[in-house]
N, C-alpha and C. Protein backbone atom coordinates (compact mmCIF):
# COMPACT_ATOMS: atom_id res chain seq x y z
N UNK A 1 0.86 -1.20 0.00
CA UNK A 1 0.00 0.00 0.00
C UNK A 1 0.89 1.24 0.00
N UNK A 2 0.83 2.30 -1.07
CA UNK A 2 1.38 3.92 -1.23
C UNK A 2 1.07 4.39 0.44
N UNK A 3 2.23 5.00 0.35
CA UNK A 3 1.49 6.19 1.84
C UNK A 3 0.09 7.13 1.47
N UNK A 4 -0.14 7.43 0.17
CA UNK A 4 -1.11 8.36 -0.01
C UNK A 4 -2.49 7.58 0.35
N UNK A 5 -2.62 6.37 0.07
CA UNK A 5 -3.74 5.13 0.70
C UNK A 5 -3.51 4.81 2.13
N UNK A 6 -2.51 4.76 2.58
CA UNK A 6 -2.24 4.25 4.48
C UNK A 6 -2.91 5.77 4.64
N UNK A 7 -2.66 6.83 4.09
CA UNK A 7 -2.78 8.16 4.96
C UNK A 7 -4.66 7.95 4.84
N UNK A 8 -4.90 7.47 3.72
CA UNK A 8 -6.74 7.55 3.51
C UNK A 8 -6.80 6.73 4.83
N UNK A 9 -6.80 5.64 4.69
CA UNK A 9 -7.05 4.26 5.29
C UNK A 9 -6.90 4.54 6.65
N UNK A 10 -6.12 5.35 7.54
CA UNK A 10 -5.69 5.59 8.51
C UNK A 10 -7.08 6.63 9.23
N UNK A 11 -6.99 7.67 7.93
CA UNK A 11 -8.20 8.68 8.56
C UNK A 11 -9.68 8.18 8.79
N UNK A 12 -10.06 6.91 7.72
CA UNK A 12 -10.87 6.28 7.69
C UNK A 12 -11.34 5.25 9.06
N UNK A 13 -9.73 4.58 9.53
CA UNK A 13 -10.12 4.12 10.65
C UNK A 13 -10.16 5.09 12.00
N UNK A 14 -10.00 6.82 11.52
CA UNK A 14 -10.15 7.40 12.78
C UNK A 14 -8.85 7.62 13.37
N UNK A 15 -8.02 6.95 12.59
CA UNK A 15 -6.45 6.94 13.32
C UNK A 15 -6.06 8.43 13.19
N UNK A 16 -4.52 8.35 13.11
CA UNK A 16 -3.43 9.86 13.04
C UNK A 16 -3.35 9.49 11.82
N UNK A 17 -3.84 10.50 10.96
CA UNK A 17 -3.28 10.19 9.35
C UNK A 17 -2.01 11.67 9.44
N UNK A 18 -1.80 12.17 10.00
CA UNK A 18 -1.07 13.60 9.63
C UNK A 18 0.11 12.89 9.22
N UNK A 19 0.88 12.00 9.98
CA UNK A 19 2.61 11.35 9.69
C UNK A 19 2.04 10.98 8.38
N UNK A 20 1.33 10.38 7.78
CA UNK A 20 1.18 9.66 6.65
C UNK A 20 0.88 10.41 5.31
N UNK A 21 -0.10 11.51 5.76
CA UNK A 21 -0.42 12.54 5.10
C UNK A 21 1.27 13.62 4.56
N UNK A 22 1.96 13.71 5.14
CA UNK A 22 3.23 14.32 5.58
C UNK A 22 3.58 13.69 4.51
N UNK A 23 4.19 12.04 4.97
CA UNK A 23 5.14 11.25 3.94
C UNK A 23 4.57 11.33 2.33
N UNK A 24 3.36 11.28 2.39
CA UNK A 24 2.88 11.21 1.23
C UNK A 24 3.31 12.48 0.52
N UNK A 25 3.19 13.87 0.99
CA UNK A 25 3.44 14.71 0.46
C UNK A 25 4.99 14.85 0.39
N UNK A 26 5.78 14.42 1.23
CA UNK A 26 6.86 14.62 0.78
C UNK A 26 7.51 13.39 -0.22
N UNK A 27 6.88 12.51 -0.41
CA UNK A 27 7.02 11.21 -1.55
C UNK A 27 6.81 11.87 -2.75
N UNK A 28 5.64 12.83 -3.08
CA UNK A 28 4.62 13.57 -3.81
C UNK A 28 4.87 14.49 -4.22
N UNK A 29 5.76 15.38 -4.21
CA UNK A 29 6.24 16.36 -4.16
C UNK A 29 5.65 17.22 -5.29
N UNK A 30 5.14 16.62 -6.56
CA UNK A 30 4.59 17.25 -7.88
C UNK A 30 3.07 16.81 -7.59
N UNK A 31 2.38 15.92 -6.82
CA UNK A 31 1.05 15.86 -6.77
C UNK A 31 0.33 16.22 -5.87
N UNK A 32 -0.38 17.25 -6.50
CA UNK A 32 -1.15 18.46 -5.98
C UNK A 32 -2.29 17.93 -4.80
N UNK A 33 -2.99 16.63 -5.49
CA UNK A 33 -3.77 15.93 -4.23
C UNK A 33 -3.23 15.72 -3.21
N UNK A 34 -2.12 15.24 -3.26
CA UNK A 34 -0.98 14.72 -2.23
C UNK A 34 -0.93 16.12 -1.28
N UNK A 35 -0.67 17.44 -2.18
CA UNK A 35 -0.10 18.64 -1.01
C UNK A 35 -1.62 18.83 -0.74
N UNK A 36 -2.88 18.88 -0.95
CA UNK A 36 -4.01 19.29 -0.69
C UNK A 36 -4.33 18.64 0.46
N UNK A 37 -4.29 16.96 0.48
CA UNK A 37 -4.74 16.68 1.97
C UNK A 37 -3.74 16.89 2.98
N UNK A 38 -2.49 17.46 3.04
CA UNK A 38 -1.74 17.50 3.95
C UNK A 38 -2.12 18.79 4.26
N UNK A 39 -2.24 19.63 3.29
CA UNK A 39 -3.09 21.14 3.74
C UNK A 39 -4.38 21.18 4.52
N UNK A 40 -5.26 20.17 4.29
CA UNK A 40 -6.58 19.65 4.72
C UNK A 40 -7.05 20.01 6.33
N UNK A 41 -5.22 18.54 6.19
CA UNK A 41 -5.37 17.89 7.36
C UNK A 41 -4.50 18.84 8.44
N UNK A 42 -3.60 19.51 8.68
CA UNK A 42 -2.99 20.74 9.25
C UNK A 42 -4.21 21.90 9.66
N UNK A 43 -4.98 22.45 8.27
CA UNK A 43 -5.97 23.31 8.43
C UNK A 43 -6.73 22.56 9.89
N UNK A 44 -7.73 21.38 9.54
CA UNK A 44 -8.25 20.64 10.88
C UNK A 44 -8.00 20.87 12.25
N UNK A 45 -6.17 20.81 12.06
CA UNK A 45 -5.60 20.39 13.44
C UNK A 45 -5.16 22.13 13.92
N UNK A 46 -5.62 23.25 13.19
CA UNK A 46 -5.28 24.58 13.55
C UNK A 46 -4.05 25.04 13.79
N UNK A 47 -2.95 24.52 12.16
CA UNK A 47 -1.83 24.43 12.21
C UNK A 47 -1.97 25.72 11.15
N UNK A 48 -2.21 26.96 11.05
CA UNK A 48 -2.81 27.43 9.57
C UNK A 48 -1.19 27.88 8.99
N UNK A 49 -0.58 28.17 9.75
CA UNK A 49 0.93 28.76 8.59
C UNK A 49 1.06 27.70 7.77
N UNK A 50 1.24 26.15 8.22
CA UNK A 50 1.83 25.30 7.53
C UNK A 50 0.79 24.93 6.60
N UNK A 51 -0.53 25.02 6.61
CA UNK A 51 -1.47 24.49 5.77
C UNK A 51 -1.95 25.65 4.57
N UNK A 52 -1.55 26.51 4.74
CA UNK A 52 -1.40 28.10 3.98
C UNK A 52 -0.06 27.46 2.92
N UNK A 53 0.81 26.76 3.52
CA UNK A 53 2.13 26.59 2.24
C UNK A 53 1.99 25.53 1.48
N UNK A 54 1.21 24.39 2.05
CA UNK A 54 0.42 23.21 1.59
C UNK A 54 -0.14 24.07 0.73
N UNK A 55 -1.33 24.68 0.94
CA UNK A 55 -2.26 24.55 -0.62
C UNK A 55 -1.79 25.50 -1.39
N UNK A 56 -0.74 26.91 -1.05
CA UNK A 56 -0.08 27.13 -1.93
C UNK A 56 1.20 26.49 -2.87
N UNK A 57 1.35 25.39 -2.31
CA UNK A 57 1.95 24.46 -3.20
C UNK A 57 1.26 23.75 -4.16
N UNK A 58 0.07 22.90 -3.65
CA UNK A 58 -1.05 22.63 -4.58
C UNK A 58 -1.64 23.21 -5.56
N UNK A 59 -1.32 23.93 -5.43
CA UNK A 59 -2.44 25.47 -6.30
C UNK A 59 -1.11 26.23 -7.42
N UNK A 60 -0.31 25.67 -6.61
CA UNK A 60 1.05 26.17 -7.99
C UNK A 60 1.17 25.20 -8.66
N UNK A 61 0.85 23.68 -8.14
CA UNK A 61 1.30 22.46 -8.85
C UNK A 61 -0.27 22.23 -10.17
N UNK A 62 -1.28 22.91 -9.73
CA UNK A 62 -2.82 22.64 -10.16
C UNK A 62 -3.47 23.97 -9.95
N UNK A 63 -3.24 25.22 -10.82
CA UNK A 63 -4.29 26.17 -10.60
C UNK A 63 -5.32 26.60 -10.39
N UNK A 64 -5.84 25.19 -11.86
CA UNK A 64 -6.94 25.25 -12.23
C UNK A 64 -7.94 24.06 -11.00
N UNK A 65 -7.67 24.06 -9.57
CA UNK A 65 -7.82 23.08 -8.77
C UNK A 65 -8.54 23.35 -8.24
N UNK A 66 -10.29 23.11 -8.73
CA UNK A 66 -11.25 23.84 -7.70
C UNK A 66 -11.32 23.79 -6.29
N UNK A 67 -11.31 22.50 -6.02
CA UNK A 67 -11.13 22.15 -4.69
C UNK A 67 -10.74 22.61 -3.80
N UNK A 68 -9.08 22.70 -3.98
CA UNK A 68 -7.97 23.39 -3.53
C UNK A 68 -8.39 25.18 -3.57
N UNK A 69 -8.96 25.69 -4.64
CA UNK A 69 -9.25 26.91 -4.11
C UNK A 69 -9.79 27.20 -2.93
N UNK A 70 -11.67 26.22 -2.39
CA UNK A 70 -12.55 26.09 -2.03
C UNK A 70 -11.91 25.65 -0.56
N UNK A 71 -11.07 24.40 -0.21
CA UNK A 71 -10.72 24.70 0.70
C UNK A 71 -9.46 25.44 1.45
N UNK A 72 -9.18 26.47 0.26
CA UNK A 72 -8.21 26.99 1.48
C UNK A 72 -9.01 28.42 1.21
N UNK A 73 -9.82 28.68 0.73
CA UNK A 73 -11.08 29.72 1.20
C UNK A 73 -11.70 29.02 2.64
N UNK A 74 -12.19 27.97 2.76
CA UNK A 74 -12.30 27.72 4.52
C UNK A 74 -11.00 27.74 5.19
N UNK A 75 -10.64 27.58 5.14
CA UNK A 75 -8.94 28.01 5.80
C UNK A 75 -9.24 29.52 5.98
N UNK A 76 -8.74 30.43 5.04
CA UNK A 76 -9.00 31.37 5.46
C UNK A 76 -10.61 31.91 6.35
N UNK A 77 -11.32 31.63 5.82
CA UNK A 77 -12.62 31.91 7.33
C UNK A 77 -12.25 31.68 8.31
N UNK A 78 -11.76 29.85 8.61
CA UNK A 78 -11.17 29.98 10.08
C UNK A 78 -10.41 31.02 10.93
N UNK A 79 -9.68 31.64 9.93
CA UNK A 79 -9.12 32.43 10.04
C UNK A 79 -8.97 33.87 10.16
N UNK A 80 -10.73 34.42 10.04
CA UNK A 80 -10.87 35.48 10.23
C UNK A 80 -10.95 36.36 8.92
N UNK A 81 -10.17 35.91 7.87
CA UNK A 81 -10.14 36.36 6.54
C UNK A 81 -10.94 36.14 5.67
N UNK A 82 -11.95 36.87 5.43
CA UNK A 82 -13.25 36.86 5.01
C UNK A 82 -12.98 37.38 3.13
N UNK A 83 -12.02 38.07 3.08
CA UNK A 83 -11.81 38.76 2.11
C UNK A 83 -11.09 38.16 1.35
N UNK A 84 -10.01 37.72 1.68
CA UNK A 84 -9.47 36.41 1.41
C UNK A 84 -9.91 35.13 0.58
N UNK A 85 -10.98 34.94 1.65
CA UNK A 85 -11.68 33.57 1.63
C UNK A 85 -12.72 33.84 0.44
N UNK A 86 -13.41 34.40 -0.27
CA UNK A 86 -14.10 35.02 -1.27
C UNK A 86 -13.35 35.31 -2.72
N UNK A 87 -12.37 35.93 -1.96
CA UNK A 87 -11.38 36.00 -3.81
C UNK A 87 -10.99 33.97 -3.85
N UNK A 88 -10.83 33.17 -3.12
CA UNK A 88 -10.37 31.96 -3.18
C UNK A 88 -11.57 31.49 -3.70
N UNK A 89 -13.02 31.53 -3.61
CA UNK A 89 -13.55 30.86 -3.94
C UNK A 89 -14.43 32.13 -5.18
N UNK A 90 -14.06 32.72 -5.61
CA UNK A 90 -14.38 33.21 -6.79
C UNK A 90 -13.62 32.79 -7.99
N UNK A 91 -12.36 32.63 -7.43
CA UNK A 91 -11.49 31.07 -8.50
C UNK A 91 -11.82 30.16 -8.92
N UNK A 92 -12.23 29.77 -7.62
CA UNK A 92 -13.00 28.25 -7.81
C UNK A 92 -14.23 28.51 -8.75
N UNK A 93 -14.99 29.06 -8.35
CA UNK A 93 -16.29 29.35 -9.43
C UNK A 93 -16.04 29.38 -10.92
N UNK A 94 -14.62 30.66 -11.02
CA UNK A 94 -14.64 30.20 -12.02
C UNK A 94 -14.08 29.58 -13.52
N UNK A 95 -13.50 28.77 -12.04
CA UNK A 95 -12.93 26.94 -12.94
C UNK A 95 -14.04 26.37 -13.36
N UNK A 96 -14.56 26.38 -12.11
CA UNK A 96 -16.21 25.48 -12.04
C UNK A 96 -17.52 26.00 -11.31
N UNK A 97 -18.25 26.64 -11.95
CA UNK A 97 -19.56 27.63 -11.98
C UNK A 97 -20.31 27.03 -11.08
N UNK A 98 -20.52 25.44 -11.11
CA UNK A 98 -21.75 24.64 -10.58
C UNK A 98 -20.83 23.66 -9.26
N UNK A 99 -20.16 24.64 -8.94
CA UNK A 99 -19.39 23.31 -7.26
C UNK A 99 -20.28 24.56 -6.08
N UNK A 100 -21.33 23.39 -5.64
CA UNK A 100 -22.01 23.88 -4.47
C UNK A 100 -21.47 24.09 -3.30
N UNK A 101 -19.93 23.38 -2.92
CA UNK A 101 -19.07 23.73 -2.10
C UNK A 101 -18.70 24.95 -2.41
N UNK A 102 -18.07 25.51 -3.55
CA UNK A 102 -17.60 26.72 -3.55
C UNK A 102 -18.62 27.78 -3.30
N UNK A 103 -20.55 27.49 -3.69
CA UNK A 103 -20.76 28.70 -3.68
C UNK A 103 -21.41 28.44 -2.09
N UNK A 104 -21.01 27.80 -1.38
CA UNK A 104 -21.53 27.91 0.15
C UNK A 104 -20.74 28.23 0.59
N UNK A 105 -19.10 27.94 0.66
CA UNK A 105 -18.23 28.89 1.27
C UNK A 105 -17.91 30.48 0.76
N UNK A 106 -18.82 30.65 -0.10
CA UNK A 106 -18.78 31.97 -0.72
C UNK A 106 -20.16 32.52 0.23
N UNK A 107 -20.97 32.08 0.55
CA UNK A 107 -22.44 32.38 1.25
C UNK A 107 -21.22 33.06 2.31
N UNK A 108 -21.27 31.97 3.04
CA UNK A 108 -20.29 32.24 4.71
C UNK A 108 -19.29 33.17 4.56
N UNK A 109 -18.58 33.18 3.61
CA UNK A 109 -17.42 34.22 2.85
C UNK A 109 -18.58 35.83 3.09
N UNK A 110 -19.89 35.38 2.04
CA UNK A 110 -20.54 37.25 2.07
C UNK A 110 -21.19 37.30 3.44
N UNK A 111 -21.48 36.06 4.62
CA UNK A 111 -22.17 36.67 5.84
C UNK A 111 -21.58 37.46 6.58
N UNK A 112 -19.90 36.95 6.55
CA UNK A 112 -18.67 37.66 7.42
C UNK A 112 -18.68 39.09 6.84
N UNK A 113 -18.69 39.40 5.51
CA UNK A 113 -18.63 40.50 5.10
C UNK A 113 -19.95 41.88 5.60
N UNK A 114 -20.95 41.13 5.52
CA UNK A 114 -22.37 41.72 5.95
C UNK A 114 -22.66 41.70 4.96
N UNK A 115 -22.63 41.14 3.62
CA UNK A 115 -23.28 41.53 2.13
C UNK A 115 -24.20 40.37 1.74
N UNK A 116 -25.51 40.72 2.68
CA UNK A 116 -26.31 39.68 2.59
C UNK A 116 -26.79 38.97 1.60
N UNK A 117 -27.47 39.67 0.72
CA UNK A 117 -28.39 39.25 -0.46
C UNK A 117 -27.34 38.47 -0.72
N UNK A 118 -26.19 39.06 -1.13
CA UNK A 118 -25.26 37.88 -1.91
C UNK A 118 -25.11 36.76 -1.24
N UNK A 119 -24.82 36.71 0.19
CA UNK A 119 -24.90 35.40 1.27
C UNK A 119 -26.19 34.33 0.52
N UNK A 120 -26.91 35.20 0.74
CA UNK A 120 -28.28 33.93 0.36
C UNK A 120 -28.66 33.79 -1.08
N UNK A 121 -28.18 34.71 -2.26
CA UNK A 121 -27.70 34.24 -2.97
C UNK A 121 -26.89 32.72 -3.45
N UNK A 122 -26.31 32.80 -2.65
CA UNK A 122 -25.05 31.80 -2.93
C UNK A 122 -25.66 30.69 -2.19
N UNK A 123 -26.11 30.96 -1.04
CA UNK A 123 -26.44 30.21 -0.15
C UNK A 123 -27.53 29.72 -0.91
N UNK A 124 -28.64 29.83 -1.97
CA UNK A 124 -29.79 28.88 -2.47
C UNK A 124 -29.21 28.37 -3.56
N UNK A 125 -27.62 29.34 -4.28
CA UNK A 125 -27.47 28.49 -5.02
C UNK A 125 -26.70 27.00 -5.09
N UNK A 126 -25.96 27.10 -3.23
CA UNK A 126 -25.31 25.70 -2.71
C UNK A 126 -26.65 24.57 -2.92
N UNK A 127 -28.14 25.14 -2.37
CA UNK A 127 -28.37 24.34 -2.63
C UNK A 127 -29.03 23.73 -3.35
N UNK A 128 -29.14 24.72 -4.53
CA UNK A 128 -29.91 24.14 -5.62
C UNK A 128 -29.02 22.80 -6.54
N UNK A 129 -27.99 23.03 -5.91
CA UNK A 129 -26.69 21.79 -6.57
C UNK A 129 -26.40 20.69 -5.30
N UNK A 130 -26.71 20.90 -4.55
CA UNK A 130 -26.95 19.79 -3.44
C UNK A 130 -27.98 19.77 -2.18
N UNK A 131 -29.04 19.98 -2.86
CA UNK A 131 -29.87 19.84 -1.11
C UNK A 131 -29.78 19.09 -0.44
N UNK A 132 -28.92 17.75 -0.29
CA UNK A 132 -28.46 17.37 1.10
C UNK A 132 -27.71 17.90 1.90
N UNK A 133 -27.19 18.91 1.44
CA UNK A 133 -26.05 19.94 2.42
C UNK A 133 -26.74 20.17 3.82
N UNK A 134 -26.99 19.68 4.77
CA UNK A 134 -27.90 20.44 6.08
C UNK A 134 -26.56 21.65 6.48
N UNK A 135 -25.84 21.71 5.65
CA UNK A 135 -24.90 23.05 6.15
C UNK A 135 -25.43 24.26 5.43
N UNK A 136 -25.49 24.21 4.35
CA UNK A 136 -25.89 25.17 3.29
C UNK A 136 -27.34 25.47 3.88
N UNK A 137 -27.79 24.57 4.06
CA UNK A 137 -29.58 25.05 4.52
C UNK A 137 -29.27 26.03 5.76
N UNK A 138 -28.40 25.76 6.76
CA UNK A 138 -28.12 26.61 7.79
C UNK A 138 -27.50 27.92 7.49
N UNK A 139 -26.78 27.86 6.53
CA UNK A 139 -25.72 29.33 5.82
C UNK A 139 -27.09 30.32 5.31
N UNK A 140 -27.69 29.77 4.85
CA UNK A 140 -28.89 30.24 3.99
C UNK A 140 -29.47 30.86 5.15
N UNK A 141 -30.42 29.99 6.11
CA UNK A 141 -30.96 30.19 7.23
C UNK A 141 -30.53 31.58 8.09
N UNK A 142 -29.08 31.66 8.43
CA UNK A 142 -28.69 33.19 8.84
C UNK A 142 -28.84 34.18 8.40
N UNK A 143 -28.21 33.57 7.10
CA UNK A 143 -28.04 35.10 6.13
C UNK A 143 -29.96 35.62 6.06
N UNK A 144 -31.19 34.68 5.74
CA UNK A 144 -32.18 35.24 6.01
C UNK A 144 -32.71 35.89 6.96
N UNK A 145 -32.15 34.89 8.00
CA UNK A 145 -32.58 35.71 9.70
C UNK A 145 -31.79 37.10 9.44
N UNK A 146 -30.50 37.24 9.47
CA UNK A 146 -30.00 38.73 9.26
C UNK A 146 -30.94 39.62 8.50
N UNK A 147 -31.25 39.14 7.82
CA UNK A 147 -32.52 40.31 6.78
C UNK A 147 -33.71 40.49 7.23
N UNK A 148 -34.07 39.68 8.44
CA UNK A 148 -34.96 39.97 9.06
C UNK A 148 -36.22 38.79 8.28
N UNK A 149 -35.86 38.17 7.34
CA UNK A 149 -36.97 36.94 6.57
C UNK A 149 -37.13 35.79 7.33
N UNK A 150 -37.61 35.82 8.64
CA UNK A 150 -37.75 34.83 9.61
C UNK A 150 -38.51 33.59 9.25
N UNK A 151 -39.54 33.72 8.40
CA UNK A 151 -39.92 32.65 8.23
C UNK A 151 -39.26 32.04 6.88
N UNK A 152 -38.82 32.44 6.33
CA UNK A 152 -37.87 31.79 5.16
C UNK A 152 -36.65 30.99 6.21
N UNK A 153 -35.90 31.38 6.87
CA UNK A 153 -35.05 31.47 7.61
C UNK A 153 -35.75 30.37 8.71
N UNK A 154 -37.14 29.97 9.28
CA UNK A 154 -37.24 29.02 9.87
C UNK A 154 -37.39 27.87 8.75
N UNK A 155 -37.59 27.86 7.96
CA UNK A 155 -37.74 26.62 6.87
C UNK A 155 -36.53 26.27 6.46
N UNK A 156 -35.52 26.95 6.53
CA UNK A 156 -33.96 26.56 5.96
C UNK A 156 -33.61 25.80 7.34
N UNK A 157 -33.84 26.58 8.90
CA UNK A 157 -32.86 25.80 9.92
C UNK A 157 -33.88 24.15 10.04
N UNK A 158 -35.09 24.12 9.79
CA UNK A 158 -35.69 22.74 9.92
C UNK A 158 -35.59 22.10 8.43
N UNK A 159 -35.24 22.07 7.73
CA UNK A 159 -34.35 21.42 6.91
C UNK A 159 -33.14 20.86 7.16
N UNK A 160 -32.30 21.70 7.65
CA UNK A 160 -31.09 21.70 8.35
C UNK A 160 -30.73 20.53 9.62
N UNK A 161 -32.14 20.89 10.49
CA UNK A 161 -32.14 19.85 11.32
C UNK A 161 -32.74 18.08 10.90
N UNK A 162 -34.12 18.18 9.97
CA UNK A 162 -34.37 16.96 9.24
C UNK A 162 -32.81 16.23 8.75
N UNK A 163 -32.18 17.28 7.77
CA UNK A 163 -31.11 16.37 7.21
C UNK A 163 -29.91 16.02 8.03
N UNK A 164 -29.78 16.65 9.51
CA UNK A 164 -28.70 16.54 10.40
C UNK A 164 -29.48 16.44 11.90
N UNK A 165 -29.78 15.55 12.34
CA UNK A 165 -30.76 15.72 13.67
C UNK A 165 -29.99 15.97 14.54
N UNK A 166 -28.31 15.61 14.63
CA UNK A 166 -27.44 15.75 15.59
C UNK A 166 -26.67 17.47 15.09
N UNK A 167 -27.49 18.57 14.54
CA UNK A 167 -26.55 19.87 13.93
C UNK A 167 -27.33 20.40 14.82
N UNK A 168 -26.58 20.75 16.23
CA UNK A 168 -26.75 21.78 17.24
C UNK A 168 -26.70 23.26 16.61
N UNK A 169 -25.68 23.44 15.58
CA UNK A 169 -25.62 24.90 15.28
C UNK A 169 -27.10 25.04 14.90
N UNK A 170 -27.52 24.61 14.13
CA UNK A 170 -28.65 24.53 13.19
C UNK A 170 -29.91 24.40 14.08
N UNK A 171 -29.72 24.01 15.55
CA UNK A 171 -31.09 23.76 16.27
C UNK A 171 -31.09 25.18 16.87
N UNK A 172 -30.19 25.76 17.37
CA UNK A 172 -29.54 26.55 18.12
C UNK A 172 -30.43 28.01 17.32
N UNK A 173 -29.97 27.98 15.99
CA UNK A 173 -30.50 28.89 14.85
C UNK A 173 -32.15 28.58 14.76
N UNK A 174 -32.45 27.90 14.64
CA UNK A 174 -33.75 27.72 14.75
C UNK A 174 -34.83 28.11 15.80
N UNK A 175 -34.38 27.81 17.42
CA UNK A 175 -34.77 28.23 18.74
C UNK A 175 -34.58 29.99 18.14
N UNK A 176 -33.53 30.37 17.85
CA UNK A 176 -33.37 32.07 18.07
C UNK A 176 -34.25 32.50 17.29
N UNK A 177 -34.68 31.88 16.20
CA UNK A 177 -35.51 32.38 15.24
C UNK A 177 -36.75 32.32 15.19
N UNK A 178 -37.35 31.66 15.92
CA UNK A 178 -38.59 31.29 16.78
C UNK A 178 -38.65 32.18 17.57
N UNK A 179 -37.74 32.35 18.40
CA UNK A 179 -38.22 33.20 19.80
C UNK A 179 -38.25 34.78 18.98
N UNK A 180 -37.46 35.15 17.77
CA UNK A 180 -37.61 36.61 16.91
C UNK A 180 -38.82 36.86 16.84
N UNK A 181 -39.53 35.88 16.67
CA UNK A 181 -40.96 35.98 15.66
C UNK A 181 -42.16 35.75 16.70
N UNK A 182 -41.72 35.94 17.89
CA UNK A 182 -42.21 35.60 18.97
C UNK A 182 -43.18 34.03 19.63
N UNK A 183 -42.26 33.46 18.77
CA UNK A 183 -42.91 31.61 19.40
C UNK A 183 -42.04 30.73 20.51
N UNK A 184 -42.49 31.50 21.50
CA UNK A 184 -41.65 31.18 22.85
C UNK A 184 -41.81 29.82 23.34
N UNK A 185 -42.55 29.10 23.08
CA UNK A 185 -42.55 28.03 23.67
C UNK A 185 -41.39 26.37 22.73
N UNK A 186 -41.23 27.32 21.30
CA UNK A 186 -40.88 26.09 20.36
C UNK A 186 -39.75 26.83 20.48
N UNK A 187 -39.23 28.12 20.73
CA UNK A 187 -37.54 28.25 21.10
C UNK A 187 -36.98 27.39 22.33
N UNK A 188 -37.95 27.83 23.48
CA UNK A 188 -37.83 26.97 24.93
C UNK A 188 -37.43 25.64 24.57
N UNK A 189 -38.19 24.71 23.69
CA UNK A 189 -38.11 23.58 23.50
C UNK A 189 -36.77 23.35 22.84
N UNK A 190 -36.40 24.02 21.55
CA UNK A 190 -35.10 24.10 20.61
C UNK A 190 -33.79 24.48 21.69
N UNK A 191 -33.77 25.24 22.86
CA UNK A 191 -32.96 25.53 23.73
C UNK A 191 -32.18 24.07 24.50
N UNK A 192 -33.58 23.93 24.99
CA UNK A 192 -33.69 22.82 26.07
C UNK A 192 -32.88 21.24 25.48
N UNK A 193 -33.34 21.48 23.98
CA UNK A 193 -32.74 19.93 23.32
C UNK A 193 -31.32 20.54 23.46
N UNK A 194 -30.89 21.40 22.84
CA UNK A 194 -29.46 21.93 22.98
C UNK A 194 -29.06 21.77 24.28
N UNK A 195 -29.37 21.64 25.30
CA UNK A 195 -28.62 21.64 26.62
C UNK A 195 -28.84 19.95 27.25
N UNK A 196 -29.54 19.61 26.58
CA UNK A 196 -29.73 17.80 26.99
C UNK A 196 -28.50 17.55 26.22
N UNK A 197 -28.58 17.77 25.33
CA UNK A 197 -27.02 17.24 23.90
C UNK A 197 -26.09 17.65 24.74
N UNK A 198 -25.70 18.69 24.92
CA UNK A 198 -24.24 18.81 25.28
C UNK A 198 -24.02 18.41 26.78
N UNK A 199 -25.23 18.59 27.39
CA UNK A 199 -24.78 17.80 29.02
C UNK A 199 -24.33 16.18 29.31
């Protein structure tokens, strides 16, 4: 077995793939997949200098690498870099117009900014290319609550929760948005599950 398969195989069983992820990239040195999950997997572990040289290695080895744009646009969010994270995935777009990853980290990219419409923009168009996303239904879900479209905005976070029953963010969003619109008793309830979960 390649290290670039022990490093899958490893993450798969839950193990430490980073040593493997590592070797692979340094075995790899010209393959861009190879520097992408070592960037991935660093980004994860909140290593961001070293995962910043990862996918700028990737991205020199593969420009045209939607992926690689897309996630080191979440890299940068983690990171506070909102501005950043938007020119990265405006690349990505447009390599590839229709990657619902790119235009949901572009949603979250325009919520940080405050440039809503475009948030939910992006955000219906994540999921008009994947409505199983229960993330995208939640990205969507804010950016409406921010505009004050509460009941649009309660139909995105119970989506959100149908397709993810265990997405606290998403229940969490839902309770607040209830109690906006003044339905105190189904926030109480959305609260209360949130504090059974995490206790």
């Amino acid at each position: 077995m390649d290290v670039a398969m022990l490093a899958i195989a490893q993450q798969r069983r839950g193990g430490e793939s980073l040593p493997a992820l590592r070797q692979a990239a340094r075995c790899l040195p010209d393959d861009a997949v190879a520097q992408l999950n070592l960037a991935n997997a660093l980004a994860r572990s909140g290593r961001y200098t070293e995962s910043a040289a990862c996918y700028d290695r990737a991205l020199r080895l593969r420009p045209d690498f939607p992926e690689g744009h897309v996630n080191l646009g979440e890299m940068q969010l983690e990171r506070g870099c909102a501005d950043l994270a938007t020119e990265s995935c405006a690349r990505a777009l447009t390599i590839q117009p229709d990657s619902a990853a790119a235009h949901h980290t572009m949603a979250k990219g325009r919520l940080s900014q405050q440039r809503l419409e475009e948030a939910v923009a992006h955000g219906r168009r994540a999921i008009a290319l994947d409505a199983g996303c229960a993330e995208a239904h939640n990205t969507l879900g804010i950016g409406l609550a921010k505009l004050g479209r509460f009941e649009e905005a309660l139909s995105s976070f119970r989506v959100a929760v149908t397709l993810k029953p265990g997405f606290l963010e998403a229940q969490l969003n839902l309770a607040a948005a209830l109690r906006a619109i003044g339905h105190l008793d189904g926030a109480e309830t959305g609260y209360r599950t949130r504090a059974r979960v995490e206790c």
